[in-house]
Protein backbone atom coordinates (compact mmCIF):
# COMPACT_ATOMS: atom_id res chain seq x y z
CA UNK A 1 4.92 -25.63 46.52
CA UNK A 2 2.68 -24.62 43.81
CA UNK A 3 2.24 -20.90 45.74
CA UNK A 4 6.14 -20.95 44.76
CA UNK A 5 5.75 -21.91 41.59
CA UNK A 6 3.01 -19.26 40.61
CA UNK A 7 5.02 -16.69 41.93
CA UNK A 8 7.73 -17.88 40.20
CA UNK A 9 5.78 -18.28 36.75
CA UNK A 10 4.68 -14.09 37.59
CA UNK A 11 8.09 -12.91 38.20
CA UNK A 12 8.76 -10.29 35.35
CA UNK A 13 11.27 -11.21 32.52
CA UNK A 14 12.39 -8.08 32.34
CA UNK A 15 11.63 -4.33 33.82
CA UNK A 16 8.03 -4.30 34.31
CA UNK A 17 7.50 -7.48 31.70
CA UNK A 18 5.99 -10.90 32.67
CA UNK A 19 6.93 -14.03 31.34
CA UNK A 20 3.76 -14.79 28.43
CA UNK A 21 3.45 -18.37 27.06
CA UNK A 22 5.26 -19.21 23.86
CA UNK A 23 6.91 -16.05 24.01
CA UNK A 24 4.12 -14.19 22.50
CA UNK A 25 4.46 -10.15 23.04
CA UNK A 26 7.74 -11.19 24.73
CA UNK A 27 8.76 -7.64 23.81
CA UNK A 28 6.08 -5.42 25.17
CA UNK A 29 5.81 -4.57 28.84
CA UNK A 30 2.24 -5.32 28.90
CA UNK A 31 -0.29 -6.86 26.18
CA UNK A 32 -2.28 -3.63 26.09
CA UNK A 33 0.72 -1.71 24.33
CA UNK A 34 0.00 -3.18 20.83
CA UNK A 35 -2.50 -0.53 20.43
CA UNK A 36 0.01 2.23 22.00
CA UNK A 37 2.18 3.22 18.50
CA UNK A 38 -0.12 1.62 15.71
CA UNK A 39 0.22 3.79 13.24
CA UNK A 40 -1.44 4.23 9.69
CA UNK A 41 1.50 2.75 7.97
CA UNK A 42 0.16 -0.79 9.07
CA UNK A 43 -2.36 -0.46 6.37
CA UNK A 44 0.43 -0.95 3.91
CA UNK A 45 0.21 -4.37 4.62
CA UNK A 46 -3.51 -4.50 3.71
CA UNK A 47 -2.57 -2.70 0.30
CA UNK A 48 0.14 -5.18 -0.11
CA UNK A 49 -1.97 -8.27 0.27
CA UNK A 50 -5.14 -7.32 -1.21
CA UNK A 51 -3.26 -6.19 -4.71
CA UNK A 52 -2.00 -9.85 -4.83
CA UNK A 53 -5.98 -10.68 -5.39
CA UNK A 54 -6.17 -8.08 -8.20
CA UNK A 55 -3.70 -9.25 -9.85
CA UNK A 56 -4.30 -12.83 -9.67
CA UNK A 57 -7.78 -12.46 -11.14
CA UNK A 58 -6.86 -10.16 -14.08
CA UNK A 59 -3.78 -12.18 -15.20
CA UNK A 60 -4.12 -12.54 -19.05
CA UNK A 61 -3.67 -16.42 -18.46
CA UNK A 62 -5.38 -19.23 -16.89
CA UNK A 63 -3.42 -21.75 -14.29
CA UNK A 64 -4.83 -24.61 -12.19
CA UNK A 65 -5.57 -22.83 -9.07
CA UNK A 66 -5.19 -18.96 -9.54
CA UNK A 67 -9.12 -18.36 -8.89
CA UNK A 68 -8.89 -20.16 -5.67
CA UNK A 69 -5.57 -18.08 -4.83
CA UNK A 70 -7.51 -14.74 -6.09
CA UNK A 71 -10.21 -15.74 -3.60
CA UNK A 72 -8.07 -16.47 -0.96
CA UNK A 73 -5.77 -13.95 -0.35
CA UNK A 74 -8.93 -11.55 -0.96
CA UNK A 75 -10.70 -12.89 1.97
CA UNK A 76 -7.18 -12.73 3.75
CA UNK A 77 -7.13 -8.64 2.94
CA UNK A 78 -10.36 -8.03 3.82
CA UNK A 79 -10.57 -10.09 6.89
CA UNK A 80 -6.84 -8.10 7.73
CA UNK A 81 -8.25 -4.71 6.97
CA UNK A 82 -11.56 -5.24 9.60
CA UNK A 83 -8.96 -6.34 12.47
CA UNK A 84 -6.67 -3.35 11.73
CA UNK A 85 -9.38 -0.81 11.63
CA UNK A 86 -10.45 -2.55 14.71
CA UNK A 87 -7.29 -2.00 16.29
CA UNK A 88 -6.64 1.15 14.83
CA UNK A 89 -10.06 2.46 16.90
CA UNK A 90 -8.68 1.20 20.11
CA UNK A 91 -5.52 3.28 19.22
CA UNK A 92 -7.26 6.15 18.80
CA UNK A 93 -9.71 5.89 22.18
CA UNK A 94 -6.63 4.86 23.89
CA UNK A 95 -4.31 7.01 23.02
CA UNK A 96 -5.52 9.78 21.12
CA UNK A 97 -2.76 12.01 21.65
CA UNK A 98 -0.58 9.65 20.01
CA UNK A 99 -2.93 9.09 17.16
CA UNK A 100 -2.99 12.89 16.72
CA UNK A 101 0.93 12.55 16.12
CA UNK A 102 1.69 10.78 13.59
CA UNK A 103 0.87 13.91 11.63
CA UNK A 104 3.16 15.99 13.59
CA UNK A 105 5.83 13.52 12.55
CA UNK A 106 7.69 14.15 9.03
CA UNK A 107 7.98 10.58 7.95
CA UNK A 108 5.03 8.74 9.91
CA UNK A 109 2.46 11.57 8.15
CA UNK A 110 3.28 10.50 4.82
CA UNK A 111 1.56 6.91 5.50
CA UNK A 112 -1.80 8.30 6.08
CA UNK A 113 -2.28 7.32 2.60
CA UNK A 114 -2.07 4.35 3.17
CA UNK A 115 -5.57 3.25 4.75
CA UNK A 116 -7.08 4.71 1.59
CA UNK A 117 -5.52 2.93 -0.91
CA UNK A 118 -6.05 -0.17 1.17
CA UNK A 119 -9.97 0.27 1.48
CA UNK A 120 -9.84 0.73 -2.29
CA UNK A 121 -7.85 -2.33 -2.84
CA UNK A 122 -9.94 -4.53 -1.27
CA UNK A 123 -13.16 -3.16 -2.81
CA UNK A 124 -11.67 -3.76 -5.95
CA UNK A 125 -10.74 -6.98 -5.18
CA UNK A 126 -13.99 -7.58 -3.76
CA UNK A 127 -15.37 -7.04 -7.60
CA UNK A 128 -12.94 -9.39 -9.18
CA UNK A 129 -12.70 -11.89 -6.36
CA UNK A 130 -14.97 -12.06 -4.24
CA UNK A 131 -18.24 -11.73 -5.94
CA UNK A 132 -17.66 -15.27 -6.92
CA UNK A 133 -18.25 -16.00 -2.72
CA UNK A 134 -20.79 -13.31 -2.12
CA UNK A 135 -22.67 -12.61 -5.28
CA UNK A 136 -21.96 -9.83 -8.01
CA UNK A 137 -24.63 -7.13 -6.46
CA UNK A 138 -22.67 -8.03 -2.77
CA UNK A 139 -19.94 -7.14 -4.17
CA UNK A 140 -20.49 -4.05 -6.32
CA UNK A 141 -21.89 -2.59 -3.08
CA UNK A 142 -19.35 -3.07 -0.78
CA UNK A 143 -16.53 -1.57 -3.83
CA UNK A 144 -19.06 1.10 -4.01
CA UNK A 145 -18.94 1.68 -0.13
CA UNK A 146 -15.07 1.04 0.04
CA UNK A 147 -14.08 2.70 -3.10
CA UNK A 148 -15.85 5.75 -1.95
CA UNK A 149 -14.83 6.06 1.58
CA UNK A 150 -10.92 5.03 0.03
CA UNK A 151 -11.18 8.26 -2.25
CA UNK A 152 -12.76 10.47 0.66
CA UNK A 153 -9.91 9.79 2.62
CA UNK A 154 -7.45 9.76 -0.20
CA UNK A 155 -8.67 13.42 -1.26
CA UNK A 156 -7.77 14.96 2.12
CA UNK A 157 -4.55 13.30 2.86
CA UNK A 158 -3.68 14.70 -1.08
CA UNK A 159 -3.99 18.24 0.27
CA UNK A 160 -3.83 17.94 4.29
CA UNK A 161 -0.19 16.22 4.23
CA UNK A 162 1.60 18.09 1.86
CA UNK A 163 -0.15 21.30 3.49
CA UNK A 164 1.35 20.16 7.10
CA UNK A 165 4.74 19.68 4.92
CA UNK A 166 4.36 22.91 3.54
CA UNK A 167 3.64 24.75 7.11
CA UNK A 168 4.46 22.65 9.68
CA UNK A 169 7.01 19.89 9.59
CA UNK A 170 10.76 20.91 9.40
CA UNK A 171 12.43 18.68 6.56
CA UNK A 172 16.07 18.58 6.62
CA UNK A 173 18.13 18.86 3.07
CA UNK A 174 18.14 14.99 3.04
CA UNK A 175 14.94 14.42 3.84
CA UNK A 176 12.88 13.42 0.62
CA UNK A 177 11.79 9.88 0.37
CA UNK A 178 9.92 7.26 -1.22
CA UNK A 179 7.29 7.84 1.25
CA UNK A 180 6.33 11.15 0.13
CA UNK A 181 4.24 9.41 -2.63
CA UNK A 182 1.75 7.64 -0.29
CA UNK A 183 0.24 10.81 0.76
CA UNK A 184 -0.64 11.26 -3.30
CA UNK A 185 -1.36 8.21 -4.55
CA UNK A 186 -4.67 7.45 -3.42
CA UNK A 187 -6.43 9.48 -6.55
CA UNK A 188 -4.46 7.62 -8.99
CA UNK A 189 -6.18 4.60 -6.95
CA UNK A 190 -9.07 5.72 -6.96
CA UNK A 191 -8.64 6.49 -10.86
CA UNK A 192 -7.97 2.57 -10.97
CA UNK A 193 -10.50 1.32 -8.97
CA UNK A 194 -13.19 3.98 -9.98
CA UNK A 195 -13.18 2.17 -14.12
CA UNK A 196 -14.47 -0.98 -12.88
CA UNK A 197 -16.95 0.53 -10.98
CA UNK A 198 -18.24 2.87 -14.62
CA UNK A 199 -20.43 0.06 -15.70
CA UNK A 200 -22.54 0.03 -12.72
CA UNK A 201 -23.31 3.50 -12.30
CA UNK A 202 -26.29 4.77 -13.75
CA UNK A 203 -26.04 5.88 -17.30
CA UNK A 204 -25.94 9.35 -18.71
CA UNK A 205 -24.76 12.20 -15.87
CA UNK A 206 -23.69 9.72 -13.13
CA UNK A 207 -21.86 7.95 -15.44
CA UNK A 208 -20.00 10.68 -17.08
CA UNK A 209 -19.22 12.79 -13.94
CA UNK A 210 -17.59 9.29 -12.34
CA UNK A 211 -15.82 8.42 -15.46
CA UNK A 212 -14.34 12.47 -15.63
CA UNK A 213 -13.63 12.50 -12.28
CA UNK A 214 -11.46 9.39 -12.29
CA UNK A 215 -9.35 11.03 -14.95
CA UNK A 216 -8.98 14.25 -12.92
CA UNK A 217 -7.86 12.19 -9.86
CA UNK A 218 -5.46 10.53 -12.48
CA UNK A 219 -4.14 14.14 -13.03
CA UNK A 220 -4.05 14.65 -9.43
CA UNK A 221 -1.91 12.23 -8.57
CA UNK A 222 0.39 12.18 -11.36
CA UNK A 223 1.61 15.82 -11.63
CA UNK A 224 2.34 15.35 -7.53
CA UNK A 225 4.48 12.34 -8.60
CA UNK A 226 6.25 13.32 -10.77
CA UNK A 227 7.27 16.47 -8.26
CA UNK A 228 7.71 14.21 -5.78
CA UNK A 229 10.08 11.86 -7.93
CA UNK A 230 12.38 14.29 -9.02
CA UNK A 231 13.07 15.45 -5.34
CA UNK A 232 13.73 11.93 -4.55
CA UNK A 233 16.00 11.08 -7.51
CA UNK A 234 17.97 14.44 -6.49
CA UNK A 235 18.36 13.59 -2.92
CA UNK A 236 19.24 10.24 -3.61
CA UNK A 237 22.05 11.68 -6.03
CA UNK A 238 22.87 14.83 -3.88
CA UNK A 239 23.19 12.78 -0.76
CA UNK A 240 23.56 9.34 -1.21
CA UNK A 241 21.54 6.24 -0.73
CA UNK A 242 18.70 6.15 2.24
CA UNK A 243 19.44 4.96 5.78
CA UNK A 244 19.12 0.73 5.29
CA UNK A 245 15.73 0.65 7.39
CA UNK A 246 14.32 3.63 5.09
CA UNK A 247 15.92 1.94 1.70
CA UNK A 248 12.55 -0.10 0.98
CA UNK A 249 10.74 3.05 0.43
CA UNK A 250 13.18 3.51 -2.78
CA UNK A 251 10.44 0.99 -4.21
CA UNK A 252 7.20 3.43 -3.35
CA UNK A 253 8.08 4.84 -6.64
CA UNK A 254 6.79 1.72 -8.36
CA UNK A 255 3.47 2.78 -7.28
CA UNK A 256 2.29 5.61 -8.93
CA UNK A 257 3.95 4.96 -12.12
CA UNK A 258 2.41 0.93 -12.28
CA UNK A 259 -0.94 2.55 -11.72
CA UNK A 260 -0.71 5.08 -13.67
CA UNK A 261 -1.07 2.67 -16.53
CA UNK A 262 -3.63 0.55 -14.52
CA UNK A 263 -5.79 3.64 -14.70
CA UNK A 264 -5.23 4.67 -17.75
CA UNK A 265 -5.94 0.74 -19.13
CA UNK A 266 -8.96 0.76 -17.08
CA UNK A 267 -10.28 4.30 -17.73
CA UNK A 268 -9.98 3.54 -21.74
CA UNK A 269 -12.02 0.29 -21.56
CA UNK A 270 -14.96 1.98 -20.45
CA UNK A 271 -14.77 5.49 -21.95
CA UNK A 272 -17.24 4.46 -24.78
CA UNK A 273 -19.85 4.15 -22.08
CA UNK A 274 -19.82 7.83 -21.20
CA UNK A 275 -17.82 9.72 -23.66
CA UNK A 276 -18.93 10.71 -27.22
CA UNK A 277 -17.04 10.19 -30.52
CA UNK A 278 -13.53 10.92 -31.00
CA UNK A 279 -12.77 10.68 -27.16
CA UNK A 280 -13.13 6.69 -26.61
CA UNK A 281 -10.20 6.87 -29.79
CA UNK A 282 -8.16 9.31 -27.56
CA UNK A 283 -8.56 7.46 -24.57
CA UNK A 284 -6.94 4.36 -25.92
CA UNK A 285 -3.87 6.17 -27.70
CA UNK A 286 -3.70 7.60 -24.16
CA UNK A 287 -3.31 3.96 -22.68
CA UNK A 288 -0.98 2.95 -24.94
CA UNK A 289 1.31 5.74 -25.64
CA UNK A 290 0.98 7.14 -22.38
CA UNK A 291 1.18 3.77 -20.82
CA UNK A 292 4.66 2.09 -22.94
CA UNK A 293 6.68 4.97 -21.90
CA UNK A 294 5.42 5.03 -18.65
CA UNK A 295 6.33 1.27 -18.39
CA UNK A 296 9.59 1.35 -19.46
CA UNK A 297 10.47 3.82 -16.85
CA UNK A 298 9.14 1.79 -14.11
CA UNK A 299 11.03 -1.01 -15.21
CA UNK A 300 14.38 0.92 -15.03
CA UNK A 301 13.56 2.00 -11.91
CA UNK A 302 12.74 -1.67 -10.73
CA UNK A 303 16.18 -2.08 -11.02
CA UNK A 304 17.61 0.67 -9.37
CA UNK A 305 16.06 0.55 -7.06
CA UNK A 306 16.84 -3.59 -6.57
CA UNK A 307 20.46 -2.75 -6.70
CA UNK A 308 20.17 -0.58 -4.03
CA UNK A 309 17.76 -2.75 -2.19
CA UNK A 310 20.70 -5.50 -2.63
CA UNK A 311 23.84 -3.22 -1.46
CA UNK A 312 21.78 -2.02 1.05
CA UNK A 313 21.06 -5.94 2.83
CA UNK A 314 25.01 -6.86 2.23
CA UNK A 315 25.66 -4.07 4.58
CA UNK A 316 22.90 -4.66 6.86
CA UNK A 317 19.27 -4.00 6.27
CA UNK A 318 16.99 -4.13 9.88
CA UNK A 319 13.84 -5.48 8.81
CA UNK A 320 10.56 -3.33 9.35
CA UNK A 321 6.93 -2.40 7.84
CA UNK A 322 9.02 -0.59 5.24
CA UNK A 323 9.79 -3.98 3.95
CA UNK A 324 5.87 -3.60 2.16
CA UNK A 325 7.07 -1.68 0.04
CA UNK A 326 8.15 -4.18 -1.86
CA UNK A 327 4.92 -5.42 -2.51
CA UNK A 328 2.04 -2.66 -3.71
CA UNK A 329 3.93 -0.93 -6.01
CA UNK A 330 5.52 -4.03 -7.85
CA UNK A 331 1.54 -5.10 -7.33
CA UNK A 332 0.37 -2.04 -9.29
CA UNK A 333 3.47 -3.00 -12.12
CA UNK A 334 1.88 -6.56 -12.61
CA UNK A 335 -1.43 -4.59 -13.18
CA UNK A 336 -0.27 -2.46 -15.58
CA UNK A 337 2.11 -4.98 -17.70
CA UNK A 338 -1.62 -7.06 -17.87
CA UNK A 339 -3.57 -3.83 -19.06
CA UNK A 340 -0.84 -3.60 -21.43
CA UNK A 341 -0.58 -6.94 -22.64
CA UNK A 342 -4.94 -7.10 -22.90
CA UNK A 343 -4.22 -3.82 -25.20
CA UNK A 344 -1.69 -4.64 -27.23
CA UNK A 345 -1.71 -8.62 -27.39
CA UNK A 346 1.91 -8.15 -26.77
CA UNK A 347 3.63 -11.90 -25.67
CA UNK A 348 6.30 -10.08 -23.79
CA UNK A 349 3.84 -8.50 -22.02
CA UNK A 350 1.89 -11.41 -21.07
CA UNK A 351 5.40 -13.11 -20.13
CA UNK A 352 6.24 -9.69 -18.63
CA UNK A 353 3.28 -9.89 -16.21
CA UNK A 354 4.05 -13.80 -15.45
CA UNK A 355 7.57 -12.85 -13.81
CA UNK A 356 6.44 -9.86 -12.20
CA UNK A 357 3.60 -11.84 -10.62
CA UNK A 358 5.85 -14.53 -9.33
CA UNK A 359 8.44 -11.54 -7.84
CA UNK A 360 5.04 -10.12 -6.36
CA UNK A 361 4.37 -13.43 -4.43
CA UNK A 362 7.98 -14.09 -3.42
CA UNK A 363 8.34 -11.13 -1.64
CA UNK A 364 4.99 -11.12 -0.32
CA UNK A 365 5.43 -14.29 1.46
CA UNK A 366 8.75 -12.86 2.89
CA UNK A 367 7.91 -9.61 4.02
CA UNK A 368 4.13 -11.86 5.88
CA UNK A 369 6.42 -13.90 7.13
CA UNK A 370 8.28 -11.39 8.91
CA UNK A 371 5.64 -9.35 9.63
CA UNK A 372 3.86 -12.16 11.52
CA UNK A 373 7.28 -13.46 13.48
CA UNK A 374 7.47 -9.91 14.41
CA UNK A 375 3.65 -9.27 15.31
CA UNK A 376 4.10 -12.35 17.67
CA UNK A 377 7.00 -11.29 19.13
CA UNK A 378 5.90 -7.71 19.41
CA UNK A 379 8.99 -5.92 18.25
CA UNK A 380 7.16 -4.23 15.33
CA UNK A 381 4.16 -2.48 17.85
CA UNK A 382 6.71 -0.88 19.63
CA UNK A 383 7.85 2.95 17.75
CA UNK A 384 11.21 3.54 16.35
CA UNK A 385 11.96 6.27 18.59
CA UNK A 386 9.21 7.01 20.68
CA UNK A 387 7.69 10.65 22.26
CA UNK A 388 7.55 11.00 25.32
CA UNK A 389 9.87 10.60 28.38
CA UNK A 390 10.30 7.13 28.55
CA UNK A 391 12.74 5.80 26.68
CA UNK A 392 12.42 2.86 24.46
CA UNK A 393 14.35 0.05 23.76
CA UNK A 394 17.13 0.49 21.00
CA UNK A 395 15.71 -1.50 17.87
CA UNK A 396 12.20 -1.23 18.43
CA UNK A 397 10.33 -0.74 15.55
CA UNK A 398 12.02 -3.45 13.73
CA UNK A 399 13.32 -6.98 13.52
């Protein structure tokens, strides 16, 4: 009897699948497959978590509670980011020729960004957050080590991805998206993340040469981003709104715009410790009158691209790690509205930052939640449409 009801406990649920308690990794064929497809564009949910910390701790208000949620959803990130690099290793020795495609591929390429900005936001976070767990000089050095391997990375994916765009991948006339911008992002992150870090570097040379070179990454990044959003905008005119899975990336454009006046904010507050008379001035007439404009036009997009965001789930909108999107760059417009509102002693901005921060935590706790029902079930560890002669299941990739 209990030989027959082993057996019958091993018998496969499917085609090569056996029945796993609770359903966990009901669909994968075997447990080892969550490494198979993990791609960089997992980290996305790092970014989106870890800029909830940021945010928290550099609201221009105090509530009952906010440290502790600063501090939390820090540790959260960073504890997220060490299991995903974990994972993301065993990809790699498992399956390095798969690892070595996602930069063949025209969309999954573009998320290689994404682990960058990620390291950065958690070292950032680290500063704000967490040195009130592990002690201030803790926590400059690990931003130091993590805002330094973030920009690294973030300087080679700037070149390397639009290079393999420019050589390599074939783009069709409809083929610009939101997720161009991850690729060229990380410098305006690291333009962000590299003013807090001003203060601690050693004064004179060091000092200057960290506080320039923010500024030039701040160029970097925005005169790709701006390219980058007018091909969007036109395709999105020319052809029409994005597939449903792909229209969350409509929101990507958030990014580099919200932290674009993050860095400039940041980069102004600590110009007088490098940079000579007039240039501290010019710095914060940049912030400002760089930053307002800048601002506003995030804002208008915010609503586009809601509006498409909401005709887009009437008709139907699979979920997937797209779905982060909705999180970083509305992150990085929280940011900005508080480096704003510090600057000007604006109200509206300060009320401004309030409801962004609230529409920053709603759909984070949506998009975790589905990400984790998901992860359980393992739907989103299997590709979209994966190489290789085995055919996949139709949906995978999404839930």
């Amino acid at each position: 009897m209990i030989t027959e009801m082993r057996a019958k406990d091993e018998q496969p649920d499917g085609p090569g699948r056996r029945h796993r308690p609770f359903g966990m990794l009901k669909d994968l064929d075997r447990p080892g497959e969550v490494f198979r497809d993990l791609g960089p564009n997992w980290f996305a949910s790092v970014m989106g978590t870890g800029i909830i910390a940021v945010a928290a701790a550099t609201l221009p208000f105090r509530v009952r509670g906010l440290g502790v949620l600063a501090v939390a959803v820090w540790a959260l990130a960073a504890g997220w980011l060490l299991v995903l690099s974990a994972a993301w290793a065993a990809h790699w020795i498992r399956y390095p020729e798969r690892a070595r495609a996602h930069a063949d591929s025209p969309v999954m390429a573009q998320f290689w960004g994404a682990p960058a900005m990620a390291l950065m936001t958690v070292g950032t976070g680290t500063l704000l957050a967490g040195r009130s767990v592990i002690g201030l000089r803790a926590a400059v050095d690990a931003d130091w080590a993590l805002w330094g391997l973030g920009t690294a990375l973030g300087l080679v994916t700037v070149c390397w991805i639009p290079y393999l765009m420019m050589t390599r991948h074939r783009t069709p006339p409809d083929g610009a998206f939101g997720g161009w911008l991850m690729p060229v992002v990380p410098p305006m992150v690291s333009a962000a993340c590299g003013a807090p870090l001003v203060p601690y570097a050693a004064a004179g040379q060091a000092r200057l040469t960290l506080l320039l070179g923010c500024y030039a990454m701040f160029g970097i990044s925005m005169f790709a981003s701006v390219i980058i959003i007018t091909l969007v905008w036109s395709r999105l005119v020319t052809h029409k709104t994005l597939p449903a899975v792909m229209v969350p990336t409509a929101w990507i454009i958030l990014g580099p715009l919200g932290q674009s006046v993050t860095a400039a904010g940041n980069l102004a507050n600590v110009a007088p410790l490098a940079l000579r008379a007039p240039y501290p001035a010019g710095a914060d007439v940049l912030a400002l009158l760089f930053g307002v404009p800048a601002w506003g036009f995030a804002m208008m997009w915010l609503t586009v691209a809601a509006a498409l965001t909401v005709r887009a789930a009437r008709r139907g909108m699979p979920f997937g790690l797209t779905w982060w999107s909705f999180t970083f760059p509305v992150g990085t417009c929280v940011t900005g509205t508080i480096s704003l509102a510090a600057r000007t002693g604006s109200g509206a901005a300060r009320g401004a930052s309030a409801a962004l921060f609230v529409l920053l935590l709603a759909a984070w706790l949506v998009v975790a939640a589905r990400t984790a029902a998901g992860g359980y079930r393992g739907a989103l560890f299997l590709p979209a449409a994966a190489p290789g002669p085995r055919a996949r299941r139709p949906g995978a990739g999404v839930s």
